[in-house]
N, C-alpha and C. Protein backbone atom coordinates (compact mmCIF):
# COMPACT_ATOMS: atom_id res chain seq x y z
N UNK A 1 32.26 16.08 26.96
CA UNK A 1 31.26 15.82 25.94
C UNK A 1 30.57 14.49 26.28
N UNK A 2 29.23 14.59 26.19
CA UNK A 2 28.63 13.29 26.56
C UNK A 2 28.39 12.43 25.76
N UNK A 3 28.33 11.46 25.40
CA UNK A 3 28.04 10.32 24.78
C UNK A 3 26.43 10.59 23.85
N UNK A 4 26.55 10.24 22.32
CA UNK A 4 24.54 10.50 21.71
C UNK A 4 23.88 9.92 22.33
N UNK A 5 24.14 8.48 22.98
CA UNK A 5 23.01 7.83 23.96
C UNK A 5 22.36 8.27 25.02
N UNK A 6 23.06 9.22 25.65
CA UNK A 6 23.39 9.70 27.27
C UNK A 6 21.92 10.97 26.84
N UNK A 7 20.66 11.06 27.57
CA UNK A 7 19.70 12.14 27.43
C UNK A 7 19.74 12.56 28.94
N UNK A 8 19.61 13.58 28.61
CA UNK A 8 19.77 14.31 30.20
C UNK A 8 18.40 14.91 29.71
N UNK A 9 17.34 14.51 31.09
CA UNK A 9 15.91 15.16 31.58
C UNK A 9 16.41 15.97 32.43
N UNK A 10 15.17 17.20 32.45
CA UNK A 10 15.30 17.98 34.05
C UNK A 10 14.06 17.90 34.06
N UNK A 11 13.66 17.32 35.96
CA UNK A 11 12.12 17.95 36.15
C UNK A 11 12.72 17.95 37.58
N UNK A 12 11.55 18.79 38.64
CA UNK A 12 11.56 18.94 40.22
C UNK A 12 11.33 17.11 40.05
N UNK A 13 12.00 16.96 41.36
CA UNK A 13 11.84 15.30 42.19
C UNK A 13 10.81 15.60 43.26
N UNK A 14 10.14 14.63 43.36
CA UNK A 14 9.68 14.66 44.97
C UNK A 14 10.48 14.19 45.54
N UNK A 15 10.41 13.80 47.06
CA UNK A 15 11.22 13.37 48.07
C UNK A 15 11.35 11.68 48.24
N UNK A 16 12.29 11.07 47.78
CA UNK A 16 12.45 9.81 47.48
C UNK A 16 12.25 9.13 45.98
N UNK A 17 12.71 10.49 45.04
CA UNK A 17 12.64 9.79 43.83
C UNK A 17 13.95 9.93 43.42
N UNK A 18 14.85 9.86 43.97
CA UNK A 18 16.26 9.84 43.75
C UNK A 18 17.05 9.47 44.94
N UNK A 19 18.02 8.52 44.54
CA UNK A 19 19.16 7.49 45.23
C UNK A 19 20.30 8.14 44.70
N UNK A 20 21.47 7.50 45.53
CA UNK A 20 22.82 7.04 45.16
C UNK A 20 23.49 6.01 44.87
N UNK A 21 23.72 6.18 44.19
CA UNK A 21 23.86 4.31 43.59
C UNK A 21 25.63 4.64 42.78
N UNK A 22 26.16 4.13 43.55
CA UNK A 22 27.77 3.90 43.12
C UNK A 22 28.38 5.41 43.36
N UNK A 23 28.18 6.17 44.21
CA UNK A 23 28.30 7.40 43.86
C UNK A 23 27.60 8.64 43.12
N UNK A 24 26.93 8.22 42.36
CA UNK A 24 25.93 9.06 41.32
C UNK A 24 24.23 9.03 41.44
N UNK A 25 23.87 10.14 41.52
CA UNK A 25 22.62 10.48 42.23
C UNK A 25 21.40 9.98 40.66
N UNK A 26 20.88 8.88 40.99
CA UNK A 26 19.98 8.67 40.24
C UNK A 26 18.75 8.69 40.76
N UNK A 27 18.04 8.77 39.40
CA UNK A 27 16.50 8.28 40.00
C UNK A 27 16.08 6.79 39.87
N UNK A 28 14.76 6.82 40.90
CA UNK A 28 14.31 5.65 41.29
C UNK A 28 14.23 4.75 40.24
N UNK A 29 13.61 3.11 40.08
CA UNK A 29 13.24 2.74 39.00
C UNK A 29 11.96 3.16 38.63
N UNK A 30 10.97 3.52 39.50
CA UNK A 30 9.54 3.53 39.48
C UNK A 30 9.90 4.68 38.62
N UNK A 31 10.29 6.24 39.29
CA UNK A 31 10.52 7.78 38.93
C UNK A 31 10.92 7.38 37.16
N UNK A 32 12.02 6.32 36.83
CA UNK A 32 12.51 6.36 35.59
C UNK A 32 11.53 5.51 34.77
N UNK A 33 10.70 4.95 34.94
CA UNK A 33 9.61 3.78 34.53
C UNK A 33 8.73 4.89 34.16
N UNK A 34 8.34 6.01 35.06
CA UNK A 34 7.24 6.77 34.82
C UNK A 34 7.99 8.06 33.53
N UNK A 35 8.81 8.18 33.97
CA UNK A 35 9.31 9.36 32.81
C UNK A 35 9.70 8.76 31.30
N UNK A 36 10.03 7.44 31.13
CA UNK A 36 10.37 6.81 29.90
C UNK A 36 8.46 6.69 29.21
N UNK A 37 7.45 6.41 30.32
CA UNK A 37 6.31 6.10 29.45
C UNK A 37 5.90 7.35 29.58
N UNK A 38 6.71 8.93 30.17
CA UNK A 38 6.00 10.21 29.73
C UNK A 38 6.88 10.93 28.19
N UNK A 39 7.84 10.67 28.36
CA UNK A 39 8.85 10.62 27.02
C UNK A 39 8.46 10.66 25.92
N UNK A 40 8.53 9.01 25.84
CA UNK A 40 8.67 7.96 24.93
C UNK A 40 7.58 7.18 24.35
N UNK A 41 7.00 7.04 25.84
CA UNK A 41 5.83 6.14 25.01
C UNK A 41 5.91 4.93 24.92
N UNK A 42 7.26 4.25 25.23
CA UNK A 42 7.29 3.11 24.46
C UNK A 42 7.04 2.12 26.00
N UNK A 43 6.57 1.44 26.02
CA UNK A 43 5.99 0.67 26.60
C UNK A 43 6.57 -0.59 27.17
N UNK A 44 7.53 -1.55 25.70
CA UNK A 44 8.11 -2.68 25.76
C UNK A 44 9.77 -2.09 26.52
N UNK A 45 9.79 -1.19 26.62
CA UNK A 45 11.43 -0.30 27.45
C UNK A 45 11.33 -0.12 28.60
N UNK A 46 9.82 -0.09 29.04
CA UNK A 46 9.69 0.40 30.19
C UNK A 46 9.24 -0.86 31.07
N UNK A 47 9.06 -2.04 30.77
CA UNK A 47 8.42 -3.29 30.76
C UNK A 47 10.26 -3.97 31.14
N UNK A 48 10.85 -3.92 29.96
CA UNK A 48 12.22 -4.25 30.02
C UNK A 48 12.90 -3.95 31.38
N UNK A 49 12.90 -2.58 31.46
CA UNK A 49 13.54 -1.91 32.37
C UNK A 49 13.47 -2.49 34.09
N UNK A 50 12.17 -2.78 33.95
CA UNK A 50 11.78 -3.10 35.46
C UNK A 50 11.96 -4.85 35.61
N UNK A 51 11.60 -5.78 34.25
CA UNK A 51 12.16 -6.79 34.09
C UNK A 51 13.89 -6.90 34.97
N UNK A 52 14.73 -5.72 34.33
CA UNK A 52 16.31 -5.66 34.35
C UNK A 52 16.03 -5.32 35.94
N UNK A 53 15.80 -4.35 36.56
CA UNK A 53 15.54 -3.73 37.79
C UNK A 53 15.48 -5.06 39.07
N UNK A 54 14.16 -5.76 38.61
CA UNK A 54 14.03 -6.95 39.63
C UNK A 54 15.17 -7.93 39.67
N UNK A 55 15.85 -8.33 38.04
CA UNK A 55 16.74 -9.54 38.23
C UNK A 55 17.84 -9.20 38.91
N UNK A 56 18.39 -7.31 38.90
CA UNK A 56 19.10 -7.34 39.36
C UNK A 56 19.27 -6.39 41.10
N UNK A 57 17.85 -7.01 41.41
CA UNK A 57 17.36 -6.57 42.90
C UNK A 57 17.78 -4.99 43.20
N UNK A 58 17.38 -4.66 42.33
CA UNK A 58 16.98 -2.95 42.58
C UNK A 58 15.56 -3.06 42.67
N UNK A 59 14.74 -3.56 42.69
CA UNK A 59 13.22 -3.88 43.26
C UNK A 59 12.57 -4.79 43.59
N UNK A 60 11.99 -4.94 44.93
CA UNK A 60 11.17 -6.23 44.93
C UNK A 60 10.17 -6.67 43.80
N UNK A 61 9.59 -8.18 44.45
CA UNK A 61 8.41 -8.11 43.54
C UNK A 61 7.32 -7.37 43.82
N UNK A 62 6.94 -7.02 44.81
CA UNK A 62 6.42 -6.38 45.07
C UNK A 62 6.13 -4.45 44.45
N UNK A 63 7.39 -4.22 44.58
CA UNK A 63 7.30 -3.38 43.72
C UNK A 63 7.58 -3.14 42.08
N UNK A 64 7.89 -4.54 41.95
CA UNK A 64 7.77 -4.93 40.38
C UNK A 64 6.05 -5.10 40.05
N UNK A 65 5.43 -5.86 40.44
CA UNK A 65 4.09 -5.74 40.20
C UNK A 65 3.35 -4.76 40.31
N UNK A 66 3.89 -3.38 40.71
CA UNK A 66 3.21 -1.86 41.30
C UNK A 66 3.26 -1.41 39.60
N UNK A 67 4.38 -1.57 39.11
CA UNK A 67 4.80 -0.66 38.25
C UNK A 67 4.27 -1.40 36.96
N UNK A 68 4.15 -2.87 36.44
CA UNK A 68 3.52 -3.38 35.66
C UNK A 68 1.98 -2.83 35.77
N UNK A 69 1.48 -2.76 36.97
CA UNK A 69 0.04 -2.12 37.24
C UNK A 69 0.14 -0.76 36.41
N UNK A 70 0.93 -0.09 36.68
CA UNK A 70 1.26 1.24 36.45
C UNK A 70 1.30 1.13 34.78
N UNK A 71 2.20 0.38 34.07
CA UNK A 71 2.04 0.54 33.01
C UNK A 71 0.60 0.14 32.24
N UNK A 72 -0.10 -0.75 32.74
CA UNK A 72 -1.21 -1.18 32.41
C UNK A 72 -2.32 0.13 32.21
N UNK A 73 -2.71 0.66 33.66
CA UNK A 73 -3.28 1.84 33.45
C UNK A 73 -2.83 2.69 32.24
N UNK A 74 -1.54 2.69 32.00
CA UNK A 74 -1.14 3.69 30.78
C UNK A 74 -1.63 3.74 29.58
N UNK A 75 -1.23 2.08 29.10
CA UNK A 75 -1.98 1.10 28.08
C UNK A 75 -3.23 1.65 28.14
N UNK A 76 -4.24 2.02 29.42
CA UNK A 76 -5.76 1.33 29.10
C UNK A 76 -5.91 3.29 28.78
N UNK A 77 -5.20 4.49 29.43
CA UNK A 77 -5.57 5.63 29.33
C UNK A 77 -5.12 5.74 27.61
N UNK A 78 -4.27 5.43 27.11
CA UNK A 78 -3.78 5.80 25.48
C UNK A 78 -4.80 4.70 25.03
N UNK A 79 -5.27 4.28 24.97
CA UNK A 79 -6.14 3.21 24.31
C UNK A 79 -7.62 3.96 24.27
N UNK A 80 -7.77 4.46 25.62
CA UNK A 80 -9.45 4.88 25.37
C UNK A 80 -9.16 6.56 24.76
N UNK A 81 -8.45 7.06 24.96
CA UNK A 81 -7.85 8.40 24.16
C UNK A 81 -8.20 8.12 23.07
N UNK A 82 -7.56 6.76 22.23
CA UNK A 82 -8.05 6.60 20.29
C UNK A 82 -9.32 6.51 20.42
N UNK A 83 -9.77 5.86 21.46
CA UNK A 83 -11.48 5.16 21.42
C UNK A 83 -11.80 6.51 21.19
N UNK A 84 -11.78 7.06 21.94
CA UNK A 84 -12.28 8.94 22.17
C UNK A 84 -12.19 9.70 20.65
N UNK A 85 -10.84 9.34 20.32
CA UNK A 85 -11.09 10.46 18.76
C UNK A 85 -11.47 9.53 17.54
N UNK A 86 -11.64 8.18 17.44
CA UNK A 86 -11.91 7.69 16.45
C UNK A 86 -13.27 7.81 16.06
């Protein structure tokens, strides 16, 4: 029995969106960055996440600044969406 916290997604991966990390086949941070803001929505989790990711060098900065980009675009596509129906 799994834990209420524990959500299990299924989607196809592309090729390099999943590691091994301690034994257990996860996905990337970017792959999990992009599915929490297709989810969820929430923005400040997914911001967090990659915050946690860099301090604990599962990503450069380099690819920390990809994915802040990434969320930005998100921000600016849900933003002009309201512009659109208001």
């Amino acid at each position: 029995m799994r834990p209420k916290w524990v959500r299990l997604h299924r989607a196809d991966l592309a090729r390099g969106e999943m590691k091994v990390h301690e034994g257990l086949p996860v996905t990337t941070v970017a792959r999990t960055v992009q599915d929490m803001l297709a989810s969820s929505g929430r923005v400040s989790l997914a911001r967090q996440a990659i915050s946690g990711a860099r301090r604990e060098g599962f990503i450069d900065r380099a690819e920390a600044q990809r994915l802040r980009r990434r969320i930005a675009r998100y921000i600016r596509t849900i933003e002009s969406g309201k512009a659109a129906s208001a």
